[in-house]
PDB file of N, CA and C in Angstrom:
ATOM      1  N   UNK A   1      48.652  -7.499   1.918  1.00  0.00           N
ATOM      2  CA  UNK A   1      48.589  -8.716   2.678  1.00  0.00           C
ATOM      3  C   UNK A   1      47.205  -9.350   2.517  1.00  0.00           C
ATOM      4  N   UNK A   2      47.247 -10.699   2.349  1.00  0.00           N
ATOM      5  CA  UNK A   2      45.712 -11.603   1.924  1.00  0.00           C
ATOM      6  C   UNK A   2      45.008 -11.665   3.386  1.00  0.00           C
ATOM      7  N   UNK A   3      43.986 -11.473   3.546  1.00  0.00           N
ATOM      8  CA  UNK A   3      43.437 -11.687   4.737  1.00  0.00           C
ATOM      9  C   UNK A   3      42.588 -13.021   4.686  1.00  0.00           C
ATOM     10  N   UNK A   4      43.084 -13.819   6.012  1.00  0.00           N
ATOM     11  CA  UNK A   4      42.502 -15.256   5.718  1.00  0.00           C
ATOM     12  C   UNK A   4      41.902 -15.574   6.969  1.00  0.00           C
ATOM     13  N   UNK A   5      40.809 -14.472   7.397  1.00  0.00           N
ATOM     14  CA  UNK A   5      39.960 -14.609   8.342  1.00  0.00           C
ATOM     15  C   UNK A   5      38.374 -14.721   7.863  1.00  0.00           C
ATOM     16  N   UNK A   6      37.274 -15.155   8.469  1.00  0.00           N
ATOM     17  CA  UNK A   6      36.371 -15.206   8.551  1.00  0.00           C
ATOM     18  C   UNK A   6      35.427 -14.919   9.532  1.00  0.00           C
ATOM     19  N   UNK A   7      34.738 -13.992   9.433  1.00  0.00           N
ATOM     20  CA  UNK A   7      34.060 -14.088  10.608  1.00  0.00           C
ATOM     21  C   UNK A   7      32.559 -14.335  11.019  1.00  0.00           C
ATOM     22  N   UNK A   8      32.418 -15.192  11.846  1.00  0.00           N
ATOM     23  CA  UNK A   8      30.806 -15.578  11.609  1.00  0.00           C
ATOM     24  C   UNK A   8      29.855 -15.371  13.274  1.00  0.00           C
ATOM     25  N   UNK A   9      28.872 -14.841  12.478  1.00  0.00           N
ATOM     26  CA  UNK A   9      27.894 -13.829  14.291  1.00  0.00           C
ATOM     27  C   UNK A   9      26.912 -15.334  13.935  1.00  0.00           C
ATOM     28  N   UNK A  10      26.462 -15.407  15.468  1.00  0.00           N
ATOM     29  CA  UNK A  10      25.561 -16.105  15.859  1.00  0.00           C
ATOM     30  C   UNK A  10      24.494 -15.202  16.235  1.00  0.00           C
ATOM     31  N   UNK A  11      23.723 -15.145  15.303  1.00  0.00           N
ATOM     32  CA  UNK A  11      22.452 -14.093  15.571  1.00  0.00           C
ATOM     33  C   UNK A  11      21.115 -14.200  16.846  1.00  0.00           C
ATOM     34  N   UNK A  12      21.307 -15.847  16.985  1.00  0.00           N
ATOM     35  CA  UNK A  12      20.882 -16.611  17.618  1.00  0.00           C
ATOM     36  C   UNK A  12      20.949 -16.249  19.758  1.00  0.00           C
ATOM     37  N   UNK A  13      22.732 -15.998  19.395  1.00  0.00           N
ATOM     38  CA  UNK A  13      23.245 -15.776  20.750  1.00  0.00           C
ATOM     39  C   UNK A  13      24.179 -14.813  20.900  1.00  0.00           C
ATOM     40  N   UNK A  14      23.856 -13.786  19.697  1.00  0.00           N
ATOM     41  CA  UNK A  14      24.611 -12.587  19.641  1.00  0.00           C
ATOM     42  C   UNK A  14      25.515 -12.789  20.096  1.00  0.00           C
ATOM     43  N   UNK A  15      26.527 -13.750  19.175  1.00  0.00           N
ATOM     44  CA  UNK A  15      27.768 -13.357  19.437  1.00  0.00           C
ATOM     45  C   UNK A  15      29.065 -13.965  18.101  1.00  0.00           C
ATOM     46  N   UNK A  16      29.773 -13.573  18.531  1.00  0.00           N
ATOM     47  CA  UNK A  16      30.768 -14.028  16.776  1.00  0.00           C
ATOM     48  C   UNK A  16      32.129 -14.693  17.220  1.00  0.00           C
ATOM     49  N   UNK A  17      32.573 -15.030  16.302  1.00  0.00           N
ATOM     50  CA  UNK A  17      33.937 -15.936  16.000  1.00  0.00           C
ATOM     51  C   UNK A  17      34.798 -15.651  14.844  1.00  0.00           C
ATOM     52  N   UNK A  18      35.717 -15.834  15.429  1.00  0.00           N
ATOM     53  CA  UNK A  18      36.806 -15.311  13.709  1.00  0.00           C
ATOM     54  C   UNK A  18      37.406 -16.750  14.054  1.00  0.00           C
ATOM     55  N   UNK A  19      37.509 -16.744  12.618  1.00  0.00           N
ATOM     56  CA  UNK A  19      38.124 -17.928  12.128  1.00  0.00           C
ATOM     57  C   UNK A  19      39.614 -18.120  11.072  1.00  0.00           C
ATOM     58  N   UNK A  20      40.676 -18.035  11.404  1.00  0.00           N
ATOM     59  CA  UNK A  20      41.394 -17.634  11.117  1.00  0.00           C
ATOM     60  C   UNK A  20      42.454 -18.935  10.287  1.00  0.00           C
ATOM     61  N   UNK A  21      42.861 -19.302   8.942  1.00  0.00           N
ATOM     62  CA  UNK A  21      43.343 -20.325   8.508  1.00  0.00           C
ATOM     63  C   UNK A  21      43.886 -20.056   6.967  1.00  0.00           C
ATOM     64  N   UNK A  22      44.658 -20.765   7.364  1.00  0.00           N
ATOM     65  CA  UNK A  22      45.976 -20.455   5.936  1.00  0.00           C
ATOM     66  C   UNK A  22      45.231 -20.787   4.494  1.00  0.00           C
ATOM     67  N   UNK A  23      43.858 -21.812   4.615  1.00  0.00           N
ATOM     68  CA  UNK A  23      43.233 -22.921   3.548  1.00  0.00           C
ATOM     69  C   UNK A  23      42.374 -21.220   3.363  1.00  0.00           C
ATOM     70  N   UNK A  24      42.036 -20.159   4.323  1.00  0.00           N
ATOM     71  CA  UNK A  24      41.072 -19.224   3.628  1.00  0.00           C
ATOM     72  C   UNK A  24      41.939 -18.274   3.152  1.00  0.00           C
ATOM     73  N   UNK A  25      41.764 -17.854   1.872  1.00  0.00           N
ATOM     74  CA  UNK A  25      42.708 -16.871   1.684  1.00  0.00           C
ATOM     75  C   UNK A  25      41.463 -15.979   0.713  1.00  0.00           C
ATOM     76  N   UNK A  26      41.752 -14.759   1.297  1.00  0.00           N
ATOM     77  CA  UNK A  26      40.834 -13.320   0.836  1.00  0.00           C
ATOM     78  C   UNK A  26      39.605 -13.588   0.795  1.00  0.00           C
ATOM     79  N   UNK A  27      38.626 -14.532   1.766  1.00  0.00           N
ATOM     80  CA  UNK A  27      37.392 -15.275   1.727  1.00  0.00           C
ATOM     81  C   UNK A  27      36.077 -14.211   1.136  1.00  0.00           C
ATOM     82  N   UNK A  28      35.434 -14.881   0.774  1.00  0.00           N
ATOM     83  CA  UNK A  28      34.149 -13.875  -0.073  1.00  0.00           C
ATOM     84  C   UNK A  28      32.893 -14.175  -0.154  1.00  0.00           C
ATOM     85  N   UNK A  29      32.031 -14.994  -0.957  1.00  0.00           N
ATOM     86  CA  UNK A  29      30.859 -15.239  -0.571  1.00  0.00           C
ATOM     87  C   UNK A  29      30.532 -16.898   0.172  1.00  0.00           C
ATOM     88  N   UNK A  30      29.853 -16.459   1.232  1.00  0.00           N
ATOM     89  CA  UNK A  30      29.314 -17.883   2.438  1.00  0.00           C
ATOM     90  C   UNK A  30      27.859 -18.279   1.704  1.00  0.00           C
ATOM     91  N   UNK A  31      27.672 -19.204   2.263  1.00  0.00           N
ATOM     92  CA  UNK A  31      26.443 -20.051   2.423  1.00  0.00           C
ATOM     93  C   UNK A  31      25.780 -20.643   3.467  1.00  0.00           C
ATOM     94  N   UNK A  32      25.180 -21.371   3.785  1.00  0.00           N
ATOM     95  CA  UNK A  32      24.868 -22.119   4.899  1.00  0.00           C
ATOM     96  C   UNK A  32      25.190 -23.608   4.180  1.00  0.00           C
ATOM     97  N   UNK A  33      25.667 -24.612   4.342  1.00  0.00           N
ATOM     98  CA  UNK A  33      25.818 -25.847   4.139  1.00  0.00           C
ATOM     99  C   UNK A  33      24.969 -27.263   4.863  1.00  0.00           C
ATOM    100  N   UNK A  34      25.045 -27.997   4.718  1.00  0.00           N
ATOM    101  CA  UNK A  34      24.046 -29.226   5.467  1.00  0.00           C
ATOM    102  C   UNK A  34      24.149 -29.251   6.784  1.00  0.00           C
ATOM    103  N   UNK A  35      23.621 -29.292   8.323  1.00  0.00           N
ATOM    104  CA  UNK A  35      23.639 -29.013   9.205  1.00  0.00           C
ATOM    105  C   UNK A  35      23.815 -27.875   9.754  1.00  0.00           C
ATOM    106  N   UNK A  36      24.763 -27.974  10.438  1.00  0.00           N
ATOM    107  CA  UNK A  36      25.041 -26.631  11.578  1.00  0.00           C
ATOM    108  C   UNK A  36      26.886 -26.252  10.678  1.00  0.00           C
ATOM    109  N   UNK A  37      26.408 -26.322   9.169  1.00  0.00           N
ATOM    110  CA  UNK A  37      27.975 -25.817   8.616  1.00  0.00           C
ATOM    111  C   UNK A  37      27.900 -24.586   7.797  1.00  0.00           C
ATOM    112  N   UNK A  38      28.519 -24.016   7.781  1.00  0.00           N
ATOM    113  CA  UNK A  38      28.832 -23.059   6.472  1.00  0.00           C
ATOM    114  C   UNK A  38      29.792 -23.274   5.184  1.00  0.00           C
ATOM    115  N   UNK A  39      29.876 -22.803   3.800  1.00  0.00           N
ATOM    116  CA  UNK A  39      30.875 -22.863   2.762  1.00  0.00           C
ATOM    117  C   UNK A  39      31.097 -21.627   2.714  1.00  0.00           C
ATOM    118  N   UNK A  40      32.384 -21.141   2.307  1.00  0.00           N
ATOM    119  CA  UNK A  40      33.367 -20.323   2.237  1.00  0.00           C
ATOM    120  C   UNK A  40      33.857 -20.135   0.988  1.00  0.00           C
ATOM    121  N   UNK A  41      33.660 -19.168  -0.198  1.00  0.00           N
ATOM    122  CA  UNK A  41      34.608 -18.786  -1.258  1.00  0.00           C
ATOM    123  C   UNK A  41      35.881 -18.960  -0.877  1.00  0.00           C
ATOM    124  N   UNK A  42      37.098 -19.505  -0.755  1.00  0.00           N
ATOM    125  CA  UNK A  42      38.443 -18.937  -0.759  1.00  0.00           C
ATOM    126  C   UNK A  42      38.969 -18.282  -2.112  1.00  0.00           C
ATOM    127  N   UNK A  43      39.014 -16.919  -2.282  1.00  0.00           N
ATOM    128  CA  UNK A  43      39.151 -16.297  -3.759  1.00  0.00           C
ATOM    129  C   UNK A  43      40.405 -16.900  -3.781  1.00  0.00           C
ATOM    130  N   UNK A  44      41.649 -16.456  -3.654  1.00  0.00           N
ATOM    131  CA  UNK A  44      43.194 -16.700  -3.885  1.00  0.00           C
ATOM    132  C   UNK A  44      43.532 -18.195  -3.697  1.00  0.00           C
ATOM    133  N   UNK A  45      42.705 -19.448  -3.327  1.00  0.00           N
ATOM    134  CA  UNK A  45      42.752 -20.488  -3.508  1.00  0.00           C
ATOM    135  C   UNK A  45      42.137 -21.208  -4.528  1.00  0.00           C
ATOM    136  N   UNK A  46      41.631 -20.916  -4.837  1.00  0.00           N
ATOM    137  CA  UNK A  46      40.588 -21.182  -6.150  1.00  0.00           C
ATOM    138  C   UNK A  46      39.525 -22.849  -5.317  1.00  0.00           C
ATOM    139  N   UNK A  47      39.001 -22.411  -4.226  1.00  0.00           N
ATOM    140  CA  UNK A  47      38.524 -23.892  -3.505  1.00  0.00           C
ATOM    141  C   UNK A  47      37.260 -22.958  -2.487  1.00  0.00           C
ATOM    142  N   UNK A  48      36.757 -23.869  -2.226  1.00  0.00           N
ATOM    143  CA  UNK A  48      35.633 -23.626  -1.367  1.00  0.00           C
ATOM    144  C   UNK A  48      35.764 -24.526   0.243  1.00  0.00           C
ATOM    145  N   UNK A  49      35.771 -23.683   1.525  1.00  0.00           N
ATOM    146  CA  UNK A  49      36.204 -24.430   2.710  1.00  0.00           C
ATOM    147  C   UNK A  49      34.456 -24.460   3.259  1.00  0.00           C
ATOM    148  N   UNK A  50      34.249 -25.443   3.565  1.00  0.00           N
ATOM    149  CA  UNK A  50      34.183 -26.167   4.272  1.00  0.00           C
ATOM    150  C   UNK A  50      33.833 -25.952   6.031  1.00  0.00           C
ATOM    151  N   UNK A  51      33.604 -25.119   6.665  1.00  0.00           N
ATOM    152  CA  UNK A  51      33.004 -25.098   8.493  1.00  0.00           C
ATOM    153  C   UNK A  51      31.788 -25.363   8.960  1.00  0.00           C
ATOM    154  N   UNK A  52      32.094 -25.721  10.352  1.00  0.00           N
ATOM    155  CA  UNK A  52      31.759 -25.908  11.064  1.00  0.00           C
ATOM    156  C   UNK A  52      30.995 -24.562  11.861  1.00  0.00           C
ATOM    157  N   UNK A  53      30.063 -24.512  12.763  1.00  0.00           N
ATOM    158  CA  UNK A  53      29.551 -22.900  12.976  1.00  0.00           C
ATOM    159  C   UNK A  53      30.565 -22.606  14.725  1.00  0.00           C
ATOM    160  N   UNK A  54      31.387 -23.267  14.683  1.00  0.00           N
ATOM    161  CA  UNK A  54      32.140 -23.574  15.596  1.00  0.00           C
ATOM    162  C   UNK A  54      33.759 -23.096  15.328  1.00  0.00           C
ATOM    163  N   UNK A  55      32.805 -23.310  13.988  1.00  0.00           N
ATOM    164  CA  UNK A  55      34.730 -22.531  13.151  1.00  0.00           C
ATOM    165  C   UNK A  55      35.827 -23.665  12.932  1.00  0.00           C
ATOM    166  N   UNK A  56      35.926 -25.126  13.066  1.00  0.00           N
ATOM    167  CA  UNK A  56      36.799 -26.102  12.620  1.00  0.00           C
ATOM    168  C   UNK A  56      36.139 -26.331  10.978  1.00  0.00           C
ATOM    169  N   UNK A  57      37.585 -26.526  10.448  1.00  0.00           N
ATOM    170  CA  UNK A  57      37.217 -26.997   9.017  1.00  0.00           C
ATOM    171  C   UNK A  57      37.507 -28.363   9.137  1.00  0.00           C
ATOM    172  N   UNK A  58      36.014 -28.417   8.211  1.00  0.00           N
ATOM    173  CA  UNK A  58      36.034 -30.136   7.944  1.00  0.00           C
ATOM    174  C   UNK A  58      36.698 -30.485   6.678  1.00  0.00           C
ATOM    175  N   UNK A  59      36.747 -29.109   5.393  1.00  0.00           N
ATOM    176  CA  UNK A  59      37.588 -29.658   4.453  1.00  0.00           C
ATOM    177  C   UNK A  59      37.828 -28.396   3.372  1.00  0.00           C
ATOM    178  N   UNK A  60      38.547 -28.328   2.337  1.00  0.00           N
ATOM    179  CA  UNK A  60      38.658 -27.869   1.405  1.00  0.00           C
ATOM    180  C   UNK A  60      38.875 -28.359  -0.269  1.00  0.00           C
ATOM    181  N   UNK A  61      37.694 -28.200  -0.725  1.00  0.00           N
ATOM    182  CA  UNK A  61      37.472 -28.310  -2.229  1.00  0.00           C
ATOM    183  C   UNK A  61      37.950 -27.367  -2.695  1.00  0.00           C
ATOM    184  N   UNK A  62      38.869 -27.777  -4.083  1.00  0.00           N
ATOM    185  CA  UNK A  62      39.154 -27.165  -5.256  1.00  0.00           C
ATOM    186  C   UNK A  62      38.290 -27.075  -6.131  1.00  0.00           C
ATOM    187  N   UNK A  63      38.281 -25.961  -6.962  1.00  0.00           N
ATOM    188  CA  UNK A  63      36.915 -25.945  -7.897  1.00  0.00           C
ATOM    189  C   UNK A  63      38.068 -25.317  -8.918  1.00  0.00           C
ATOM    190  N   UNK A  64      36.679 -25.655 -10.607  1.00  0.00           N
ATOM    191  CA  UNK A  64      37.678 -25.576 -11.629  1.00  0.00           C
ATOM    192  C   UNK A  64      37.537 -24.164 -12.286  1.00  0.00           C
ATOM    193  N   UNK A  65      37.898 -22.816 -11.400  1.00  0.00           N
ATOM    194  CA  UNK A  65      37.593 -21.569 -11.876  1.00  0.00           C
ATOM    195  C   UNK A  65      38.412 -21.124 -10.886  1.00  0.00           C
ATOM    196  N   UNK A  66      38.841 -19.801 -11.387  1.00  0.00           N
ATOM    197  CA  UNK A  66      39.694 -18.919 -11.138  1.00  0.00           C
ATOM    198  C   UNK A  66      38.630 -18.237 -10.162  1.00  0.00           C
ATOM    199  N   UNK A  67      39.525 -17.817  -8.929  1.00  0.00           N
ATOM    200  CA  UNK A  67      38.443 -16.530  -7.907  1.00  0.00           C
ATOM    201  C   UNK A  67      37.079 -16.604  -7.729  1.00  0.00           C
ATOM    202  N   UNK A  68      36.882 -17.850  -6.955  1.00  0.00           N
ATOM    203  CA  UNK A  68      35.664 -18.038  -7.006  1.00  0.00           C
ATOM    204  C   UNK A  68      35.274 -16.762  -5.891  1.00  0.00           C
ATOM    205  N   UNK A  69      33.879 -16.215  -6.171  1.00  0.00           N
ATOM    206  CA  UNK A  69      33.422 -15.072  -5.014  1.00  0.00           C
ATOM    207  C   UNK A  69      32.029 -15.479  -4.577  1.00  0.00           C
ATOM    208  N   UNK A  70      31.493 -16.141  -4.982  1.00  0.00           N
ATOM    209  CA  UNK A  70      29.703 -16.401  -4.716  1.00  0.00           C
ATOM    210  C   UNK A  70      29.119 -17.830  -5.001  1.00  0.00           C
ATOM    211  N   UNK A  71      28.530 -18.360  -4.400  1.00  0.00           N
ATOM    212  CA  UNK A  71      27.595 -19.473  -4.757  1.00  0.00           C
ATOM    213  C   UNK A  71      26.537 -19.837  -3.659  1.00  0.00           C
ATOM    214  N   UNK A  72      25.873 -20.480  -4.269  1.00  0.00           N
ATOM    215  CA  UNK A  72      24.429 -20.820  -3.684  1.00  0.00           C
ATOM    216  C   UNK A  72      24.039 -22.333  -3.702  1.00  0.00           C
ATOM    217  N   UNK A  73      23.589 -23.265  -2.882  1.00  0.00           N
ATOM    218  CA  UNK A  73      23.113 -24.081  -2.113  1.00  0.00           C
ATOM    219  C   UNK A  73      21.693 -24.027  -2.784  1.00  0.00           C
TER     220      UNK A  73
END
């Protein structure tokens, strides 16, 4: 079974959120993104999502590679 959770700690206020959505599928390497967002590998989607540190997605990009697992900002 693909697991299409995420989970993100607020180190800040010790405390975390799972984020749970059909657009993440087998998620892998994060980033920090412009503001208060994060990016998301989705491996089994071949796209990169898109959150909020609140955990709403603002979007999902397709990218032109198979399983993406890592990138950097």
């Amino acid at each position: 079974m693909l697991a299409y959770t995420v989970y993100m700690y607020d180190t800040v206020k010790s405390t975390f959120r799972t984020v749970t959505n059909e657009n993440i599928q087998e998620p892998r390497g994060a980033c920090p993104g412009s503001g208060d967002t994060v990016l998301v590998c989705s491996q089994n989607n071949d796209s990169i999502v898109h959150l909020t540190i609140d955990g709403k997605i603002l979007g999902t990009f397709p990218v032109d590679m198979k399983f993406p697992c890592s990138m950097c900002v």
